[in-house]
Protein backbone atom coordinates (compact mmCIF):
# COMPACT_ATOMS: atom_id res chain seq x y z
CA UNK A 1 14.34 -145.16 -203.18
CA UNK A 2 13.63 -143.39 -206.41
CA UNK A 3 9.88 -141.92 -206.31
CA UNK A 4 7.41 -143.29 -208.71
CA UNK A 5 4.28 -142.35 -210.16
CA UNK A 6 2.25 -145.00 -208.57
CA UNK A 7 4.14 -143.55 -205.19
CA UNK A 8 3.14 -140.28 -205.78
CA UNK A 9 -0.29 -141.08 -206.74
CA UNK A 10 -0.94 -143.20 -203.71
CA UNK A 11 -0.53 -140.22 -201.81
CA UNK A 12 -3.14 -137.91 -203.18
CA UNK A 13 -6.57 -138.43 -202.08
CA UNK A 14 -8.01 -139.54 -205.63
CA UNK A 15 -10.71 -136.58 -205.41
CA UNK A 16 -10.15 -135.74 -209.08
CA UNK A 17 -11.14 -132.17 -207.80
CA UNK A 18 -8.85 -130.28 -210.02
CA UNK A 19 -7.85 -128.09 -207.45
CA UNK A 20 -4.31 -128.00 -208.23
CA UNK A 21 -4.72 -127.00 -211.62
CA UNK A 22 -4.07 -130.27 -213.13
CA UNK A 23 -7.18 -132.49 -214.90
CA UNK A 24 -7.38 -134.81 -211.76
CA UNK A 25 -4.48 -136.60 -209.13
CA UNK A 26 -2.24 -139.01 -211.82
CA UNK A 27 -1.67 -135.74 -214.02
CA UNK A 28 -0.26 -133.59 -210.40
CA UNK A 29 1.58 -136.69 -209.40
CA UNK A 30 3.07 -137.20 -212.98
CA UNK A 31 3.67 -133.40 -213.10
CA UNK A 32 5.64 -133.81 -209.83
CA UNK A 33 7.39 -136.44 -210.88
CA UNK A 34 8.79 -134.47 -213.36
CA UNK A 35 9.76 -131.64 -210.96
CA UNK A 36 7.12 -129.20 -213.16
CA UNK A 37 4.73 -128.93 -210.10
CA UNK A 38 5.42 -127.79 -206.28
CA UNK A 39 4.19 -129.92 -203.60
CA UNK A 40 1.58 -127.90 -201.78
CA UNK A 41 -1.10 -128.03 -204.22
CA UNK A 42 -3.58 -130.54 -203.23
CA UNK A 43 -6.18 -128.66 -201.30
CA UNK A 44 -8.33 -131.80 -200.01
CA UNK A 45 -5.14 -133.40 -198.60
CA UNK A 46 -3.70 -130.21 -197.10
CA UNK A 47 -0.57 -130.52 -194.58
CA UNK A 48 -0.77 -134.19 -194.56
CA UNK A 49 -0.31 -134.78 -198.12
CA UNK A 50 1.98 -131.84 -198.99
CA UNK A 51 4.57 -133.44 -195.61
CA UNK A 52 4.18 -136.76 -197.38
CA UNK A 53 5.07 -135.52 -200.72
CA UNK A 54 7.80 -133.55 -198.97
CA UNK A 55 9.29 -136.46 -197.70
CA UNK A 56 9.17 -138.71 -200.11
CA UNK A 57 10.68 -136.18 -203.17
CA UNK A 58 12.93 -135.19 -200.45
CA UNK A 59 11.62 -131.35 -201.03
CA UNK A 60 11.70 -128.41 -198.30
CA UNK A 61 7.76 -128.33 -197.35
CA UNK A 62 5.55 -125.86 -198.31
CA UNK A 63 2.61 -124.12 -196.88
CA UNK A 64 -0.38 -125.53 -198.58
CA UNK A 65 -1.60 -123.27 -201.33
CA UNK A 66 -4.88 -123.71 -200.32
CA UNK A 67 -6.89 -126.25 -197.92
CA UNK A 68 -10.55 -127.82 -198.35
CA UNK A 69 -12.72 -128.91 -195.21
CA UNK A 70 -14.64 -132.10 -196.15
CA UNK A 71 -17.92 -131.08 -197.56
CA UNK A 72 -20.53 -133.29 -199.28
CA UNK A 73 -22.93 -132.44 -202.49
CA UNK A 74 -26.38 -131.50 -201.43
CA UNK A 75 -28.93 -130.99 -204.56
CA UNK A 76 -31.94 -128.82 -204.05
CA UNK A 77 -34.44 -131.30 -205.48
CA UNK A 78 -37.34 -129.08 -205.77
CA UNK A 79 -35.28 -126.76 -207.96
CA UNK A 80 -33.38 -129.33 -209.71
CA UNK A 81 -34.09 -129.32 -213.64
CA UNK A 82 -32.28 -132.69 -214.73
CA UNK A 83 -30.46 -131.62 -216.70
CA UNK A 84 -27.96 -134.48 -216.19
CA UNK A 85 -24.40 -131.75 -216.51
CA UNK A 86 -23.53 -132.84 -212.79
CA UNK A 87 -23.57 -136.64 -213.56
CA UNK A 88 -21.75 -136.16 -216.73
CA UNK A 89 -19.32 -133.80 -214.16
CA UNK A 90 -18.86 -136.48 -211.34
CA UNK A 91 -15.55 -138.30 -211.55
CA UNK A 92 -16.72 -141.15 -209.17
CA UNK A 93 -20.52 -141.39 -210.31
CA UNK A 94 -21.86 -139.94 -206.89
CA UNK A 95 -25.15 -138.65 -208.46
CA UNK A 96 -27.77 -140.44 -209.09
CA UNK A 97 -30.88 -139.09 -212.25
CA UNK A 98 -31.67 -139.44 -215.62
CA UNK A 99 -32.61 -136.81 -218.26
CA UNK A 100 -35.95 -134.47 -216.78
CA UNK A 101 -35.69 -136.42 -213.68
CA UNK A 102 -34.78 -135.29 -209.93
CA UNK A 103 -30.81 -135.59 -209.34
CA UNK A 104 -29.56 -136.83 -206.01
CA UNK A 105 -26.16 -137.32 -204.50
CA UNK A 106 -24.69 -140.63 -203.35
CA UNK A 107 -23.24 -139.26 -199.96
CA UNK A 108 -21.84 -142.66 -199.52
CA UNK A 109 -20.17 -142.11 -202.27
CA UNK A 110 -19.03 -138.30 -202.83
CA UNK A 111 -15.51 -137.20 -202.13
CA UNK A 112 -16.81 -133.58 -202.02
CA UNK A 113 -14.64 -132.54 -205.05
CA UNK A 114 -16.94 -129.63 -206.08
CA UNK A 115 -17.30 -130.46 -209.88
CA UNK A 116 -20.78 -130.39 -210.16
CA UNK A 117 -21.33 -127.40 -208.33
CA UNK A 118 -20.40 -124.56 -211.11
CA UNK A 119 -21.69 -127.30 -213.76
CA UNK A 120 -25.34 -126.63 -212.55
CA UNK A 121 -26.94 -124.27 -214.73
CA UNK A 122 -29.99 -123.41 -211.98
CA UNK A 123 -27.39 -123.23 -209.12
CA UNK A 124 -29.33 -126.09 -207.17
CA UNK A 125 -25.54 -127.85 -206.03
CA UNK A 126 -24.20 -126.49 -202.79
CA UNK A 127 -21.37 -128.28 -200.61
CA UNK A 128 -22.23 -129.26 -196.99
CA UNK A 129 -19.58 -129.43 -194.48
CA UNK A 130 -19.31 -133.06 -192.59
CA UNK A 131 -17.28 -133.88 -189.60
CA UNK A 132 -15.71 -136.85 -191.43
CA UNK A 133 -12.05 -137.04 -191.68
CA UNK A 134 -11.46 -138.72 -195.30
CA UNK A 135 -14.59 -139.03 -197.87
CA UNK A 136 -15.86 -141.04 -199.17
CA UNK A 137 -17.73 -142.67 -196.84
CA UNK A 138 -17.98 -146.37 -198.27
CA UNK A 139 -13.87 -146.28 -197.74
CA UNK A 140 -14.21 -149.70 -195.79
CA UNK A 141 -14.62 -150.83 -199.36
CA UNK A 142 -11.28 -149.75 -200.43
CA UNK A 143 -8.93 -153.00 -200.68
CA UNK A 144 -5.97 -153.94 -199.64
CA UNK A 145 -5.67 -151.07 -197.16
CA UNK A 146 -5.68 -150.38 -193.13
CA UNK A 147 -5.34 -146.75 -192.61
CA UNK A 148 -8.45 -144.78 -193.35
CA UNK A 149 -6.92 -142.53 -195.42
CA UNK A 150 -5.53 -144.83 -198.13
CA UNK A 151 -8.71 -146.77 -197.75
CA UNK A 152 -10.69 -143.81 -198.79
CA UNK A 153 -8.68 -142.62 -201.77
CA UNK A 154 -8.45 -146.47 -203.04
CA UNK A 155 -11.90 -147.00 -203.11
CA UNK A 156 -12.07 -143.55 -204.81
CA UNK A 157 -9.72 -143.86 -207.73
CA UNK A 158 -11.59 -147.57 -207.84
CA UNK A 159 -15.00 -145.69 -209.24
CA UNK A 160 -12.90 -143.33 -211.25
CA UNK A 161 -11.37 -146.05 -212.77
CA UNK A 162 -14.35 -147.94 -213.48
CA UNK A 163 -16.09 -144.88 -214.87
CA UNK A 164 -13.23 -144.23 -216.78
CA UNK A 165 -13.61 -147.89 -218.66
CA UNK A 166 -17.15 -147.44 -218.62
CA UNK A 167 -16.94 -144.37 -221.11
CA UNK A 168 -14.53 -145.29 -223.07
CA UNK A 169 -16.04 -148.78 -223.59
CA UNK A 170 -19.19 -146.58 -224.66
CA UNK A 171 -17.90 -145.22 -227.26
CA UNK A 172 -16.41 -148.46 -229.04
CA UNK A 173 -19.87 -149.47 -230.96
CA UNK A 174 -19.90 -146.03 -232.70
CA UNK A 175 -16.44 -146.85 -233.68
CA UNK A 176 -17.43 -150.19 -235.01
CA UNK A 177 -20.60 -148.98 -236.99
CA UNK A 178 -18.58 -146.67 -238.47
CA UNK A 179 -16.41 -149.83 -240.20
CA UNK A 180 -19.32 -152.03 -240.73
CA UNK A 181 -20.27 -148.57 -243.10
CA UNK A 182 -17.48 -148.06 -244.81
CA UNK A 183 -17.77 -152.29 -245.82
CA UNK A 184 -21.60 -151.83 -246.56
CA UNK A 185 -22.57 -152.64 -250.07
CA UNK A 186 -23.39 -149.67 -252.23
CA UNK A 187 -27.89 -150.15 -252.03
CA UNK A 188 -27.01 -150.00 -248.37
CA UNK A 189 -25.64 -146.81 -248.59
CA UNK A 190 -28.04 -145.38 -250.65
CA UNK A 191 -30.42 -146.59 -248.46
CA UNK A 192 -28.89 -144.65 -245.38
CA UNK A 193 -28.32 -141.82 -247.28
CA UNK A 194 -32.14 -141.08 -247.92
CA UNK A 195 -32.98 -141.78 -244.52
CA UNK A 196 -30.78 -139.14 -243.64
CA UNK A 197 -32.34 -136.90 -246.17
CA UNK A 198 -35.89 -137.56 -244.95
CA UNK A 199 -35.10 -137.52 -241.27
CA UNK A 200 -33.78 -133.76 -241.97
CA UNK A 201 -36.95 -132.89 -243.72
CA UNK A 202 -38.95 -133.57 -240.75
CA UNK A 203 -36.91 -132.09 -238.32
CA UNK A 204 -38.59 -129.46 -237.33
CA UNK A 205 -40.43 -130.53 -234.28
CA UNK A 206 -37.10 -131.52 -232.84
CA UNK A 207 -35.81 -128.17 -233.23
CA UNK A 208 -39.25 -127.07 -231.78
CA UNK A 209 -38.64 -129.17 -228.67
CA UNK A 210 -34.95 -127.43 -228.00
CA UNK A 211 -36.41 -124.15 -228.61
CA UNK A 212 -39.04 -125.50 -225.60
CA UNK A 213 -35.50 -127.21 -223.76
CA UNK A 214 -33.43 -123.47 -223.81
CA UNK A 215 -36.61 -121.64 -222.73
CA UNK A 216 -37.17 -123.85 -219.41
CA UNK A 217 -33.65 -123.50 -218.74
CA UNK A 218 -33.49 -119.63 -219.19
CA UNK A 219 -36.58 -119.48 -217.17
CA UNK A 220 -34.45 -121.69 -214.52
CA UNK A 221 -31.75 -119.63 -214.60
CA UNK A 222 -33.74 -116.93 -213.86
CA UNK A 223 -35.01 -118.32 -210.89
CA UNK A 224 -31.90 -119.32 -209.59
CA UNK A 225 -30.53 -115.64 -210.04
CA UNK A 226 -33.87 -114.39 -207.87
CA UNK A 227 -33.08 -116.64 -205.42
CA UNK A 228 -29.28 -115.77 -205.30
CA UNK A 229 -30.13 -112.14 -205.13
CA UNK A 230 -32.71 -112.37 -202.54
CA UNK A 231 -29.82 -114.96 -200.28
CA UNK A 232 -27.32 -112.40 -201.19
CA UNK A 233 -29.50 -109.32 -199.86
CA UNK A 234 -30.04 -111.21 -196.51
CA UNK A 235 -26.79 -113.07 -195.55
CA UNK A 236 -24.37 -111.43 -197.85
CA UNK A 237 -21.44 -109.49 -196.89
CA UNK A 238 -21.48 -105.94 -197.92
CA UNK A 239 -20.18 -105.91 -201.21
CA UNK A 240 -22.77 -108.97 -202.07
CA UNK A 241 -25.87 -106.96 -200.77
CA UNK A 242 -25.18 -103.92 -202.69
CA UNK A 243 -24.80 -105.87 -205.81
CA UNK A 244 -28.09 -107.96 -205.09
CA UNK A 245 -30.03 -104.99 -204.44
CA UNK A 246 -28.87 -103.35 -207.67
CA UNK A 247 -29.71 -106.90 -209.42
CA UNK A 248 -32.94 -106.68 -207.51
CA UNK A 249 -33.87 -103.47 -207.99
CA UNK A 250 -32.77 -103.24 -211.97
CA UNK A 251 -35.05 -106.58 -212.28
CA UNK A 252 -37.89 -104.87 -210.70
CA UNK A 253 -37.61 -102.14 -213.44
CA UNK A 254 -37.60 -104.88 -216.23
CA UNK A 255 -40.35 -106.70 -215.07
CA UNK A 256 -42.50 -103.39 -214.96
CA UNK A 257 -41.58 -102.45 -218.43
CA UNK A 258 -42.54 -105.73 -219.50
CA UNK A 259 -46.02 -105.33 -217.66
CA UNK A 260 -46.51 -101.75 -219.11
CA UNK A 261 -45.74 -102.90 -222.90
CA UNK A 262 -48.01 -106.20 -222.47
């Protein structure tokens, strides 16, 4: 039987996790469909996966390229910002916040992809190893499916998909105010056009407020660096610690020329 891309697709684990290069699991499976993409690739689904894929493109198998343990999302909520960039990150809508509110994960939910991890600006995102076999863990929701595996990655491209239509369904009422515009009548326009004008006049305290947004970030980020350097100096490797007590030790200096010119 001639492979498909629904065939192909069924067999990755629907982590979106980008590991193999590609922008989620239906561009990889489309990519070996059309023989432009070797079979070991998928890091979540390791041996099992890369035998399946073997067998079914009737391909020599491959060692996998590279493997990833099942981990879930863990946000350090006293350091988290919210900033939202991991929910705008999550392919399966995992995370849970709004705008200056605490983040948390979903663990019911996570597939332990990774996105949000280098998305996080204060590095408060770390993965946390679990001794389940297939994530997520709501895959008794997945339909239509026995095996745990399948039932996983079903109910996992199910959320993708929904998030998917969710977004793109978002963006449809900007598209139709922009022809209910273009049909306005010409006082109407005018009309828009100097409430543009005045809004820009009193923007100011909006830039003020960004200035205020990029210098609690920076300060964040700062934080997050300390705290990196100081984890770095303790349970680092050797390379890690020497770096983190250069970091440390050159921040030190900075801070003391700071106090000295204040």
């Amino acid at each position: 039987m001639t492979p498909t891309l629904h065939t192909l697709n069924r067999l990755l684990p629907q982590t979106q996790c980008r590991e193999c290069g590609y922008q989620g699991c239906e561009p990889y499976a489309q990519a070996l469909l059309s023989g432009e993409a070797p079979i070991n690739l998928c890091a979540p689904g390791g041996d099992t996966v890369m035998h399946d894929l073997a067998r079914t493109l009737q391909r020599p198998p491959l060692a996998p390229a590279k493997t990833q343990a099942p981990a879930l999302a863990l946000i350090d909520e006293n350091v988290c910002i919210g900033c939202v960039a991991c929910i705008r990150v999550c392919p399966v809508d995992a995370i849970l916040g709004a705008t200056k509110q605490m983040h948390t994960v979903l663990t019911d939910e996570c597939t332990g992809c990774g996105l949000c991890v280098p998305s996080c600006p204060v590095d408060c995102i770390s993965m946390v190893a679990v001794n389940d076999t297939h994530l997520p863990r709501n895959r008794f929701l997945g339909q239509h499916e026995n095996e745990a595996r399948f039932q996983a990655s079903t109910h996992a491209q199910s959320r993708y998909q929904q998030q998917q239509t969710r977004r793109q369904n978002y963006t449809k009422p900007t598209h139709q105010n922009r022809s209910q515009t273009t049909t306005a009548n010409p006082a109407a326009l005018i009309a828009q056009a100097m409430a543009r004008a005045q809004a820009q006049q009193h923007s100011s305290p909006a830039a003020n407020r960004e200035q205020f947004r990029q210098r609690q970030l920076a300060e964040a980020q700062a934080k997050a660096a300390y705290r990196r350097a100081l984890r770095d100096v303790q349970y680092g490797n050797a390379q890690e610690k020497a770096a983190a007590l250069a970091w440390l030790r050159q921040h030190k200096a900075e801070q003391e020329a700071q106090a000295a010119s204040d």
